[in-house]
Protein backbone atom coordinates (compact mmCIF):
# COMPACT_ATOMS: atom_id res chain seq x y z
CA UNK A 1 -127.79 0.43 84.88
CA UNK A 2 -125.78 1.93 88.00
CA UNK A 3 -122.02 1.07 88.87
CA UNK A 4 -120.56 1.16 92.04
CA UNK A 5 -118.02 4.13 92.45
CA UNK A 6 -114.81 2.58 91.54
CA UNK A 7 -116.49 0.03 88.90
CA UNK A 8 -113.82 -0.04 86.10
CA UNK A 9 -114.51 -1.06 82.89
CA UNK A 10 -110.38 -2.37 82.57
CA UNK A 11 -110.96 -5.92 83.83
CA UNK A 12 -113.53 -6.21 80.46
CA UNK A 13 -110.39 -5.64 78.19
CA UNK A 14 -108.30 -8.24 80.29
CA UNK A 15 -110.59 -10.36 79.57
CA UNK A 16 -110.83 -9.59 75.87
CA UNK A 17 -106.90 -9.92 75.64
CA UNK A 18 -107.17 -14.11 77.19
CA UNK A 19 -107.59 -15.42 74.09
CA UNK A 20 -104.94 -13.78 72.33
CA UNK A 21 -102.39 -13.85 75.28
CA UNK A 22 -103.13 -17.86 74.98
CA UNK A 23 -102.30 -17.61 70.98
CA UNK A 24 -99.25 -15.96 71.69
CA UNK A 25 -97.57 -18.29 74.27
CA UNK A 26 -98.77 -21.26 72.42
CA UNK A 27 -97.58 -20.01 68.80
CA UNK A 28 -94.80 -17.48 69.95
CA UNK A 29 -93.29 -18.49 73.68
CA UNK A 30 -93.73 -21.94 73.24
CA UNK A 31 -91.81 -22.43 69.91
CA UNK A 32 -88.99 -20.26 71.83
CA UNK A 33 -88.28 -21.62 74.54
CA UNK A 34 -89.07 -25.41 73.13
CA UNK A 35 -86.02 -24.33 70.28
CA UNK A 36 -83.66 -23.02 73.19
CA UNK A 37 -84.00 -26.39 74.96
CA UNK A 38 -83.43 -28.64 71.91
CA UNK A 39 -80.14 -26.18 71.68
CA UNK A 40 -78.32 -28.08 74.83
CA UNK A 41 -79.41 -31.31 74.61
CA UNK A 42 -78.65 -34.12 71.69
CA UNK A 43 -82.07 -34.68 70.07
CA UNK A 44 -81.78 -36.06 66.88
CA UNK A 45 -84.06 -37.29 63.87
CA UNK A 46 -85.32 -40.52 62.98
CA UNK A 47 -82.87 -42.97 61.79
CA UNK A 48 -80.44 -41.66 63.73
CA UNK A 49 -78.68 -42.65 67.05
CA UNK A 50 -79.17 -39.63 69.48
CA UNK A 51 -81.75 -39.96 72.71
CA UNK A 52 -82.94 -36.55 74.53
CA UNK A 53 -81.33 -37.27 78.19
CA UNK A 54 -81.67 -33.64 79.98
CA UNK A 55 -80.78 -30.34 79.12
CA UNK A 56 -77.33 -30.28 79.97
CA UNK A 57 -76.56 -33.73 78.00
CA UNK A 58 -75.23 -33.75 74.29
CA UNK A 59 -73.52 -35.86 72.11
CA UNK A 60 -70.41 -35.28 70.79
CA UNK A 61 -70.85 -34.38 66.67
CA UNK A 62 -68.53 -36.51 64.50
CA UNK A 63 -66.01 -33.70 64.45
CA UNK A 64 -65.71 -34.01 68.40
CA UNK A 65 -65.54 -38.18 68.79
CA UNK A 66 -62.40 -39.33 70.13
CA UNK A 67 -61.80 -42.94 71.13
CA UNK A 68 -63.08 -44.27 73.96
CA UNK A 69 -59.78 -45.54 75.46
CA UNK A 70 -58.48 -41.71 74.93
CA UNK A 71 -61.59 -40.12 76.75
CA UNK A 72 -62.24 -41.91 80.24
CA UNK A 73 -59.35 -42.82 82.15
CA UNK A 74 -58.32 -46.36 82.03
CA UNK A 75 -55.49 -49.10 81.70
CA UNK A 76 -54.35 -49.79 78.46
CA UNK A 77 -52.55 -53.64 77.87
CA UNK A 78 -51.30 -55.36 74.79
CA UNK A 79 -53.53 -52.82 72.57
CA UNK A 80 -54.28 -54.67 69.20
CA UNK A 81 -55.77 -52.81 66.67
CA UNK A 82 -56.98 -55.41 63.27
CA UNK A 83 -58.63 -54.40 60.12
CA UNK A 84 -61.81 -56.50 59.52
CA UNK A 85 -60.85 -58.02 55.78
CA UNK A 86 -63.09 -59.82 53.60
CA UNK A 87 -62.00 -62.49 51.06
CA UNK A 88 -64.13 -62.01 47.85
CA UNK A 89 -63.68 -64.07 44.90
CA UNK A 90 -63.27 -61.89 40.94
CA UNK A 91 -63.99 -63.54 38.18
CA UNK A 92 -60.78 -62.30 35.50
CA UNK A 93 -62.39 -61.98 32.10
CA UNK A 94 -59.99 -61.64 28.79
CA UNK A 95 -61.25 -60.80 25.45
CA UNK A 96 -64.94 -60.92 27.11
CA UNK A 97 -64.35 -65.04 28.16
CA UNK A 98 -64.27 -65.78 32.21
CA UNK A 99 -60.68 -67.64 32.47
CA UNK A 100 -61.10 -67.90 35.89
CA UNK A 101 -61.14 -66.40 39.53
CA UNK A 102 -58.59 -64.16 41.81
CA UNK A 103 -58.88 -63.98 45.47
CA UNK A 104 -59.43 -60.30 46.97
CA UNK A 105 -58.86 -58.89 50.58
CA UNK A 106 -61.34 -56.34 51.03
CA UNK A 107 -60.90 -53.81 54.22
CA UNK A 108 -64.43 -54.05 54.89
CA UNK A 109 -65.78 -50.43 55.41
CA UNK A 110 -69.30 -49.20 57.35
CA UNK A 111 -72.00 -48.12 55.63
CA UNK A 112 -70.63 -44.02 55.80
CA UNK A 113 -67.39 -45.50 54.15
CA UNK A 114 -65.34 -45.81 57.47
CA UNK A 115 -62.82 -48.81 57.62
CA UNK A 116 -63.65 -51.04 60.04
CA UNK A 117 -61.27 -52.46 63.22
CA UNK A 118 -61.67 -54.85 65.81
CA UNK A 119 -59.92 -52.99 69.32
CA UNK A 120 -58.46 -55.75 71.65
CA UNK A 121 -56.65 -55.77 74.72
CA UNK A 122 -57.84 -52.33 76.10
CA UNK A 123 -59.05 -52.96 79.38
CA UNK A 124 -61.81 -50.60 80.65
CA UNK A 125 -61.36 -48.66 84.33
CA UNK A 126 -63.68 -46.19 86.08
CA UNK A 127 -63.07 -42.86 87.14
CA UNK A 128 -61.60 -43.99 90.26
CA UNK A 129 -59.22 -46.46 88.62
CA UNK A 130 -61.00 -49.66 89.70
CA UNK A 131 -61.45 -52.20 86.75
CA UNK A 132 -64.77 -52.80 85.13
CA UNK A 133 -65.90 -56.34 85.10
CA UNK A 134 -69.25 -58.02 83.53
CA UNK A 135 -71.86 -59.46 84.69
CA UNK A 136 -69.24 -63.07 85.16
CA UNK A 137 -66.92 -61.24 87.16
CA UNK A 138 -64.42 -61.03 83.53
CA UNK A 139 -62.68 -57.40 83.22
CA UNK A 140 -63.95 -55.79 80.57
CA UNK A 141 -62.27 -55.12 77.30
CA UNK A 142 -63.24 -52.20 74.53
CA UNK A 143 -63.31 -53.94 71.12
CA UNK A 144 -65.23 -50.78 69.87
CA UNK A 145 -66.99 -48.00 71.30
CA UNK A 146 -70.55 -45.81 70.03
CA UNK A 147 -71.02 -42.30 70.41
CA UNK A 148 -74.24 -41.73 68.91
CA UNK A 149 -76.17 -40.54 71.86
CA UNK A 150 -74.54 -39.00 75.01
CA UNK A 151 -74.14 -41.69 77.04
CA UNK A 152 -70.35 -43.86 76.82
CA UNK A 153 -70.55 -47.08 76.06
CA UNK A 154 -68.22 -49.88 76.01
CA UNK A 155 -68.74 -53.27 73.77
CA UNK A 156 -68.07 -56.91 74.28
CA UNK A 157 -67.87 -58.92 71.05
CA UNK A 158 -68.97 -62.45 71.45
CA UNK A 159 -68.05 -65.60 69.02
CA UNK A 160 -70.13 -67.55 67.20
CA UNK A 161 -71.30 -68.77 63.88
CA UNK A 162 -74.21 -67.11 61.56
CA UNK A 163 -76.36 -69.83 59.54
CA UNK A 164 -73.92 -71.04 56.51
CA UNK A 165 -71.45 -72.20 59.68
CA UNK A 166 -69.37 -68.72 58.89
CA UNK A 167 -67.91 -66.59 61.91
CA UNK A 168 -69.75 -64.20 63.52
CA UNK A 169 -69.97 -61.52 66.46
CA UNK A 170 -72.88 -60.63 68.34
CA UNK A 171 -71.80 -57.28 69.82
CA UNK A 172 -73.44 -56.26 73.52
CA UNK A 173 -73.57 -52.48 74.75
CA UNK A 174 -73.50 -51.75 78.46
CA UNK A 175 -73.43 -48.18 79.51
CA UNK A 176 -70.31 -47.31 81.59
CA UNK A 177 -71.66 -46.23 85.19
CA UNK A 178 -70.19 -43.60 87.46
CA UNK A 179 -69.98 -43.52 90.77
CA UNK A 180 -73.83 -43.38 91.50
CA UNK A 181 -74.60 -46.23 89.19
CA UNK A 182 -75.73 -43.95 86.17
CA UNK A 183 -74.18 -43.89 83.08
CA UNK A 184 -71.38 -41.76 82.27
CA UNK A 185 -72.38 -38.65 80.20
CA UNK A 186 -70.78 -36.05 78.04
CA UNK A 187 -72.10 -32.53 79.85
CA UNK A 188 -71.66 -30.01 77.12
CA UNK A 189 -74.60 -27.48 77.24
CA UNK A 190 -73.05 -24.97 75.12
CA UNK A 191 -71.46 -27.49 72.44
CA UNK A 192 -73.89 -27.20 69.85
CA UNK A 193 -73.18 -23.19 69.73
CA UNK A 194 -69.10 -23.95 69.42
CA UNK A 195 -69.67 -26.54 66.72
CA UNK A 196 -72.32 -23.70 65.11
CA UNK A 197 -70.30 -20.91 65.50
CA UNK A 198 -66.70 -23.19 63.91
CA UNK A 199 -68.77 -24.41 61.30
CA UNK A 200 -67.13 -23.13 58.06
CA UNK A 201 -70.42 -23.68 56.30
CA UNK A 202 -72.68 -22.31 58.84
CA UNK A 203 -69.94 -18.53 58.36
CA UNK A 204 -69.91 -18.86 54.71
CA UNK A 205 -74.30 -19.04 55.25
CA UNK A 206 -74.05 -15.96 57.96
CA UNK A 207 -71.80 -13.98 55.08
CA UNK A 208 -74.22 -14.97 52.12
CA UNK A 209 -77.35 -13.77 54.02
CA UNK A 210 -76.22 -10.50 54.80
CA UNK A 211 -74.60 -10.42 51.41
CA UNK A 212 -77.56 -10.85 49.55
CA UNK A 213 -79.77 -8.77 51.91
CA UNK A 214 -78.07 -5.39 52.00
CA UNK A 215 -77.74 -6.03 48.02
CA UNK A 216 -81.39 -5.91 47.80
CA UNK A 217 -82.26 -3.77 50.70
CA UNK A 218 -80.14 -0.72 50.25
CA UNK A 219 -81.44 0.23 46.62
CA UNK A 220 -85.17 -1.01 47.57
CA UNK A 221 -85.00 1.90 50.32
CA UNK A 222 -83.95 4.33 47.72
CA UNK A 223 -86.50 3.57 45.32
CA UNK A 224 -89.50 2.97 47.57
CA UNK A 225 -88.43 6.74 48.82
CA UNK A 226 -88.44 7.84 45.38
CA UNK A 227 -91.43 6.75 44.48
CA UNK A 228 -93.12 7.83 47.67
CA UNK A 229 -92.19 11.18 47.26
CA UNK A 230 -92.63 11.13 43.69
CA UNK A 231 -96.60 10.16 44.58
CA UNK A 232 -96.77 12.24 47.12
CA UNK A 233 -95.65 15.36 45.63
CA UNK A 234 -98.26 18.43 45.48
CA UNK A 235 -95.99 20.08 42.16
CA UNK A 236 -96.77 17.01 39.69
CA UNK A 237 -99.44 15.55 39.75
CA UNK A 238 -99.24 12.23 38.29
CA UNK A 239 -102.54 10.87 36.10
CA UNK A 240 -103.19 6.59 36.78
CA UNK A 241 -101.66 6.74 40.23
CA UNK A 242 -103.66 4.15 41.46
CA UNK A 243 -102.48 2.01 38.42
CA UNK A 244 -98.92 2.40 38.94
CA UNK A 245 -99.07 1.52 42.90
CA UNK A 246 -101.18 -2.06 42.00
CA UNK A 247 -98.13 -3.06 39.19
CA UNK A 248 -95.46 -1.93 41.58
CA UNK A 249 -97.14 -3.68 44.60
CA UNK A 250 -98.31 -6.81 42.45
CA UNK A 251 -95.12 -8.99 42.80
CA UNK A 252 -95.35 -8.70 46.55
CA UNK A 253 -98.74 -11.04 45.89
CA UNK A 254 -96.80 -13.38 43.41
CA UNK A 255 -96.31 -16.77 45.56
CA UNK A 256 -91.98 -17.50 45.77
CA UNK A 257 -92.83 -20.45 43.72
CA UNK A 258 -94.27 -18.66 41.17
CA UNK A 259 -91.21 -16.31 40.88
CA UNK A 260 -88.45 -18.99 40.71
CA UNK A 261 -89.78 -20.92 37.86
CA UNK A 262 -90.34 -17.33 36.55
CA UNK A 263 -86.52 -16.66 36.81
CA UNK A 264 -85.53 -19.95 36.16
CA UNK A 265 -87.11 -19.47 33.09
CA UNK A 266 -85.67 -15.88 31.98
CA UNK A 267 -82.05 -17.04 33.34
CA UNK A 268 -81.73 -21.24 31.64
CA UNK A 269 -79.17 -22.07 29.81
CA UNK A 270 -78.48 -22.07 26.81
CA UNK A 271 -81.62 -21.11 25.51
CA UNK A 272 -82.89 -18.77 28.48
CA UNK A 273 -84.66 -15.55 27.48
CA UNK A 274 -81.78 -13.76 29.18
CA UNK A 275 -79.16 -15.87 27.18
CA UNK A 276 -80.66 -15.31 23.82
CA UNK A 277 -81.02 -11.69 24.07
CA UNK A 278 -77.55 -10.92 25.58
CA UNK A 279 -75.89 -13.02 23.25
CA UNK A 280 -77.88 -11.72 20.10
CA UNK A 281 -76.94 -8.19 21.06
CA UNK A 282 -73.01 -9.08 21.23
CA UNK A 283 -72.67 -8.74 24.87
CA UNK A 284 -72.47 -12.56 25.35
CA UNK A 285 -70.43 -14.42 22.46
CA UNK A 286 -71.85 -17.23 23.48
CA UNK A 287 -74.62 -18.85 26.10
CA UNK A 288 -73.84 -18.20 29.74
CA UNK A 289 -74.96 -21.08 33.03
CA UNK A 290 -76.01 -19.04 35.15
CA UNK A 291 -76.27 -21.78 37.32
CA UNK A 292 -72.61 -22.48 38.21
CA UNK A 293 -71.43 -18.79 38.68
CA UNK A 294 -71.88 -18.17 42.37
CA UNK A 295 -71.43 -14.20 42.04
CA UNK A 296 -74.42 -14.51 39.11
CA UNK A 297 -76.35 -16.05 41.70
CA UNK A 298 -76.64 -14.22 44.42
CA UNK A 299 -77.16 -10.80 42.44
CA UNK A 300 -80.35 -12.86 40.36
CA UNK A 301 -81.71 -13.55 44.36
CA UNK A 302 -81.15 -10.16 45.67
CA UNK A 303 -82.44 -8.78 42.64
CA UNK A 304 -85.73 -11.05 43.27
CA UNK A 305 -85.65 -10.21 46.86
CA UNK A 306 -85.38 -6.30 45.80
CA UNK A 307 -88.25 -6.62 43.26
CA UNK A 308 -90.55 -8.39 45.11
CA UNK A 309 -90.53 -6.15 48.13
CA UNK A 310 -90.02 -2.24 47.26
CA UNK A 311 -93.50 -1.86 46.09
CA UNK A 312 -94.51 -3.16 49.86
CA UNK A 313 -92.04 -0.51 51.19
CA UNK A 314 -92.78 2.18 48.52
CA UNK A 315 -96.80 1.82 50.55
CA UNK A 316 -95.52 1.86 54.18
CA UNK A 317 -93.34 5.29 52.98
CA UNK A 318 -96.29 6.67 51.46
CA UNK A 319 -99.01 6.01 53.95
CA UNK A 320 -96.53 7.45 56.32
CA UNK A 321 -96.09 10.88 53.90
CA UNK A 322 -99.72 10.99 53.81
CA UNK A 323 -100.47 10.96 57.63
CA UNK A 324 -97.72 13.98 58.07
CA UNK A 325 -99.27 17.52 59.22
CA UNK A 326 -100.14 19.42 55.79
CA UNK A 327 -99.38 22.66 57.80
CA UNK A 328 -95.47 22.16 57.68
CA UNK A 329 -95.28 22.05 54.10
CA UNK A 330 -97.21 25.23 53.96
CA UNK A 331 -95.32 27.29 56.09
CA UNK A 332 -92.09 25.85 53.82
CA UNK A 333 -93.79 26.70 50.75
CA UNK A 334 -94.12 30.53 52.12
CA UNK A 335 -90.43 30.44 53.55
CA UNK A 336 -89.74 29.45 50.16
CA UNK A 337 -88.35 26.02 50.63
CA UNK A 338 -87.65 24.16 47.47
CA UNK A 339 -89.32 20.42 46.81
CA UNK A 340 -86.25 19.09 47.67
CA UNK A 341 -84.98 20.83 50.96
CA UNK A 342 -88.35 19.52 52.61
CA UNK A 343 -87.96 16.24 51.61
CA UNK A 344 -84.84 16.61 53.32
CA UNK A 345 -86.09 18.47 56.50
CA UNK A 346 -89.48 17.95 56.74
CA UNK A 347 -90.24 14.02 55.25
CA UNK A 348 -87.63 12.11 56.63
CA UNK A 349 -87.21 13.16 59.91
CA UNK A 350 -90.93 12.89 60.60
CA UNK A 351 -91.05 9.47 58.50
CA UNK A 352 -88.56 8.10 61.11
CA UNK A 353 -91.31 6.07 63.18
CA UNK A 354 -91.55 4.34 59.90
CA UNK A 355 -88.42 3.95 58.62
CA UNK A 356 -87.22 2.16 61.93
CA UNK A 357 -90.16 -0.87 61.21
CA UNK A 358 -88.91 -0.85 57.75
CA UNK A 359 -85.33 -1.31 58.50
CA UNK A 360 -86.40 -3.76 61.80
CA UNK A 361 -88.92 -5.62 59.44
CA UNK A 362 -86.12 -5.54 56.97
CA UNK A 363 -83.87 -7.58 59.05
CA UNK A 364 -86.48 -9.93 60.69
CA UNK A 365 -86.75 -10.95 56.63
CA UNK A 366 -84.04 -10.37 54.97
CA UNK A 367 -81.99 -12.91 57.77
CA UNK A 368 -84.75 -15.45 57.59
CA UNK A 369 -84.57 -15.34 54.16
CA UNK A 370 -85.75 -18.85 52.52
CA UNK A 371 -88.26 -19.64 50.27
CA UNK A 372 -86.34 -17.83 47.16
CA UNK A 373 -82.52 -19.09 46.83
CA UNK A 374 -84.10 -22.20 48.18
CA UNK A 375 -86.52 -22.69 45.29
CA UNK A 376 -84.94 -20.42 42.72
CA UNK A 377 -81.20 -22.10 43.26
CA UNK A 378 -81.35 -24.70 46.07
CA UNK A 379 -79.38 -22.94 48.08
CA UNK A 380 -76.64 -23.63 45.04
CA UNK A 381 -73.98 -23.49 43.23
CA UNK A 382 -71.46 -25.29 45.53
CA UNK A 383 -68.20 -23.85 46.87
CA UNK A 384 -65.11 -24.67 47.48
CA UNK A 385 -65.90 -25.53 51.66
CA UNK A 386 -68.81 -27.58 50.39
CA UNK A 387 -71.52 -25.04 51.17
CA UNK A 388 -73.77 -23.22 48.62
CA UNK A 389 -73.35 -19.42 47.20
CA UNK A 390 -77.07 -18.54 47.49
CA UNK A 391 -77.18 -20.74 50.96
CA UNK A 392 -78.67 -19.00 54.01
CA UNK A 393 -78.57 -19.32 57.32
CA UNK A 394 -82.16 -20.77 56.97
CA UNK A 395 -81.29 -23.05 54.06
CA UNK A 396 -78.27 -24.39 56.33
CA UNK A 397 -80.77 -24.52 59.62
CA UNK A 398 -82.81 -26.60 57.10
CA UNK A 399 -80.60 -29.02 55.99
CA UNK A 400 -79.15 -29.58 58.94
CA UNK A 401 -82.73 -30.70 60.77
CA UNK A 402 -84.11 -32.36 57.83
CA UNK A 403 -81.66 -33.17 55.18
CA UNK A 404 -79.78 -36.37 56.01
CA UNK A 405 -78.08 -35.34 59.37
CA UNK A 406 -81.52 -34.70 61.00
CA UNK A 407 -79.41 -33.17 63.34
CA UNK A 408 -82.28 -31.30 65.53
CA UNK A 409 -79.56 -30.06 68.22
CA UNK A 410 -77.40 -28.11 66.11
CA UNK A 411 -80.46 -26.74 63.93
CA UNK A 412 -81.70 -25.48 66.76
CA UNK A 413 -78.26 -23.75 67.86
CA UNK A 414 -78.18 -22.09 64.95
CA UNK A 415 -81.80 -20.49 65.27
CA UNK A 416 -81.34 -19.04 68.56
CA UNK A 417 -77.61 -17.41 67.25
CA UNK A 418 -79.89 -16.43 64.61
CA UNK A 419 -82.76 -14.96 67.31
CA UNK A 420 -79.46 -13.36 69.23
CA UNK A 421 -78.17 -11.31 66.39
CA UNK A 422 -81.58 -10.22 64.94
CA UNK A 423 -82.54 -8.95 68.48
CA UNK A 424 -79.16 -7.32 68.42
CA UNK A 425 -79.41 -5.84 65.57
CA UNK A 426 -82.68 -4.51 65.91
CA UNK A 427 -81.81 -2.97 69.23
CA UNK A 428 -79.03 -1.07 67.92
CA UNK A 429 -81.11 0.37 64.87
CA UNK A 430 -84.09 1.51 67.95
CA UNK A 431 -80.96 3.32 69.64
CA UNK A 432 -79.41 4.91 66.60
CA UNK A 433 -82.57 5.95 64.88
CA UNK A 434 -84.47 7.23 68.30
CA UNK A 435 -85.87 10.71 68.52
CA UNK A 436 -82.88 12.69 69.92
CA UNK A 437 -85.00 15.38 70.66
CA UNK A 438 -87.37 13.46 72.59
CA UNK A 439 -84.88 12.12 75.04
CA UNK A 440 -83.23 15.23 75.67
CA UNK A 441 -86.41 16.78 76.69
CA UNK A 442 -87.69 13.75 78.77
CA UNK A 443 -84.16 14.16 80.70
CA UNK A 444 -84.64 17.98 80.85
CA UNK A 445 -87.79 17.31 82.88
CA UNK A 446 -86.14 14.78 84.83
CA UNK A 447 -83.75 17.03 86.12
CA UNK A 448 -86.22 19.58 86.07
CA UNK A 449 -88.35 17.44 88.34
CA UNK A 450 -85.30 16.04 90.46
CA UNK A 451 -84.44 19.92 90.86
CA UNK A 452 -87.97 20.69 92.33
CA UNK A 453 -87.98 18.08 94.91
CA UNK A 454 -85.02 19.06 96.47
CA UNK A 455 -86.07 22.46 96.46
CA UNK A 456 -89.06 21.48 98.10
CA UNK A 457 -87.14 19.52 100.57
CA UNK A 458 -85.16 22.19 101.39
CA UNK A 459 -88.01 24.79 102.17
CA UNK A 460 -89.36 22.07 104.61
């Protein structure tokens, strides 16, 4: 079959690639970009108050709420603040026989535990001092005020009785308007990142996930090396190779569920395997709980993290040795190099393609780290700030979108911080472990190049 001259076989690849360009923006972009928006806005779980209005709206956290009366301008009159009580009849018992009853004022509380007030007297004004009146042509007074979502609202309590003839309120919520009739919003785009970023819980979660992942990934490097080199070497050869890579590699395959009951099992208290031999041998004189010693913790994770994952690496290093140019370490062997002068000068610096997606790989995982101090520990013991020792950022991104704040927003503030210093970091380990050499050379030729045009130039 005959092609025109300039038929190209490219536009065959292009179309190749569709499919897996789609994958990527649906699976990769899409999750991205979808996270960044939920990161300005106030969107919220189910149960609670919080409405997705645009993506510069947000709702103030409970940390940020101020009164209503203090946070839009208005005139303030006779301001009566009175604690909704509760008269409950106790029955006084002595010697186990009712003698009677005793009237009790109870401050009557919300269900989060927050004492409860009636406001009166505060009387409501826009933005350009003009009073707010109701739908009767009455100005409007706050008697209470909701922040859940972004939008400010003011309430009206109205009297009546409930069914047994009692008291009641029936409280109505009308949006305060601005100027072009739209409710009043809170525009705080970046909010969610300051409440992240002064969370003492969220620092104490940045500080335990780096904690625990240099613990593991410093000495994981120096062993996988080890071993790679020990495998590798052409002075021993070492008999059941083969076996020894499959046991160090196997718990790599071992599912993180498996592991924790594993370890929860060695480490129990007081009748752990770890607690029984330690305390038989005289080290321990008696059983330790592992379980409420924060340090203990987060060495028994990295330790997991560390085991699990330098048989991977100890692969990556020696497929890498492997694919190296046998020629180098002959012409060292008739220099007379020693073993260990070119592992210095001959392995590592050609291993450093590798080495910089095991250290980038390395942080990807080691700062997403979950499924481990999650189901080993539960993110536990607690501290003194109310975190966790073994708690991760992840564990605290987790609990904040689906433990019982549901708090989407701020979950989602915390994973793009979390994208920010990953990509950071990365970037900073391509620049300090780049080929020196190479980029000297490439500007050599630049220069070289930039010299020979001008030269050129000049001779026309």
């Amino acid at each position: 079959m005959k092609h025109g001259k300039n038929f190209s076989y490219a536009k065959y690849g292009y179309i190749f690639c569709i499919p897996f360009f789609a994958i990527y923006l649906i699976f990769s972009l899409y999750p991205i970009i979808y996270t960044i928006s939920i990161s300005v806005t106030d969107r919220q779980g189910a149960g609670v108050d919080g409405i997705e209005y645009g993506i510069q709206k947000r709702a103030l956290v409970d940390e940020e709420q101020v009164p209503l009366f203090e946070e839009v301008e208005k005139a303030v009159t006779n301001e009566v603040v009175t604690p909704i009580i509760d008269i409950m009849e106790v029955p006084i018992f002595e010697d186990g026989v009712n003698v009677g009853n005793r009237t009790d004022e109870i401050h009557r509380r919300s269900f989060m535990g927050h004492p409860l007030y009636i406001v009166e007297g505060v009387v409501v004004i826009d933005r350009h001092g003009n009073e707010v009146f109701d739908n009767s042509g009455d100005p409007v007074y706050v008697e209470g005020e909701r922040r859940g979502d972004d939008v400010i609202y003011y309430t009206q309590r109205e009297r009546g009785v409930d069914e047994y003839g009692n008291p009641a309120y029936r409280t109505i919520e009308t949006p305060l308007l601005d100027e072009f009739g739209e409710p009043q919003t809170v525009l705080d785009p970046l909010g969610n990142f300051r409440w992240v970023l002064n969370s003492p819980m969220f620092r104490e979660a940045i500080g335990n996930t780096f904690k625990i992942w240099i613990t593991n990934f410093i000495p994981q490097i120096v062993l996988a090396l080890t071993l790679a080199a020990w495998f590798t070497s052409r002075w021993s050869k070492i008999k059941g190779q083969g076996l020894f890579k499959v046991l160090f590699y196997m718990p790599n395959i071992i599912t993180a569920g498996t592991i924790a009951v594993l370890f929860n099992a060695l480490f129990a208290f007081p009748m752990g395997v770890v607690n029984n031999t330690l305390t038989s041998i005289g080290i321990f004189e008696s059983a330790k709980n592992f379980g409420t010693d924060g340090t203990a913790q987060q060495a028994i994770v990295a330790f997991v993290q560390f085991w699990m994952w330098y048989g991977y690496t100890m692969l990556i290093f020696i497929s890498g040795i492997i694919g190296l140019n046998p020629e180098m370490y002959e012409s060292a062997d008739i220099d007379g190099a020693s073993a260990v002068k070119q592992f210095f000068y001959i392995t590592l610096p050609n291993l450093r393609t590798i080495m910089i997606f095991t250290v980038v790989s390395s942080i990807i995982g080691g700062l997403n780290m979950f499924d481990v101090p999650f189901l080993y520990a539960g993110g536990g013991p607690a501290t003194v700030i109310g975190g966790g020792s073994t708690t991760t950022t992840s564990i605290w991104i987790y609990n904040q979108a689906f433990g019982d704040a549901y708090r989407y927003n701020t979950a989602s503030a915390a994973s793009v911080l979390m994208f920010l210093i990953i990509a950071v970091l990365s970037a900073i380990i391509f620049f300090i472990m780049r080929d020196k050499e190479e980029v000297r050379m490439r500007k050599y030729k630049k220069a070289e190049l930039k010299a020979l045009k001008k030269s050129v130039k000049a001779v026309d």
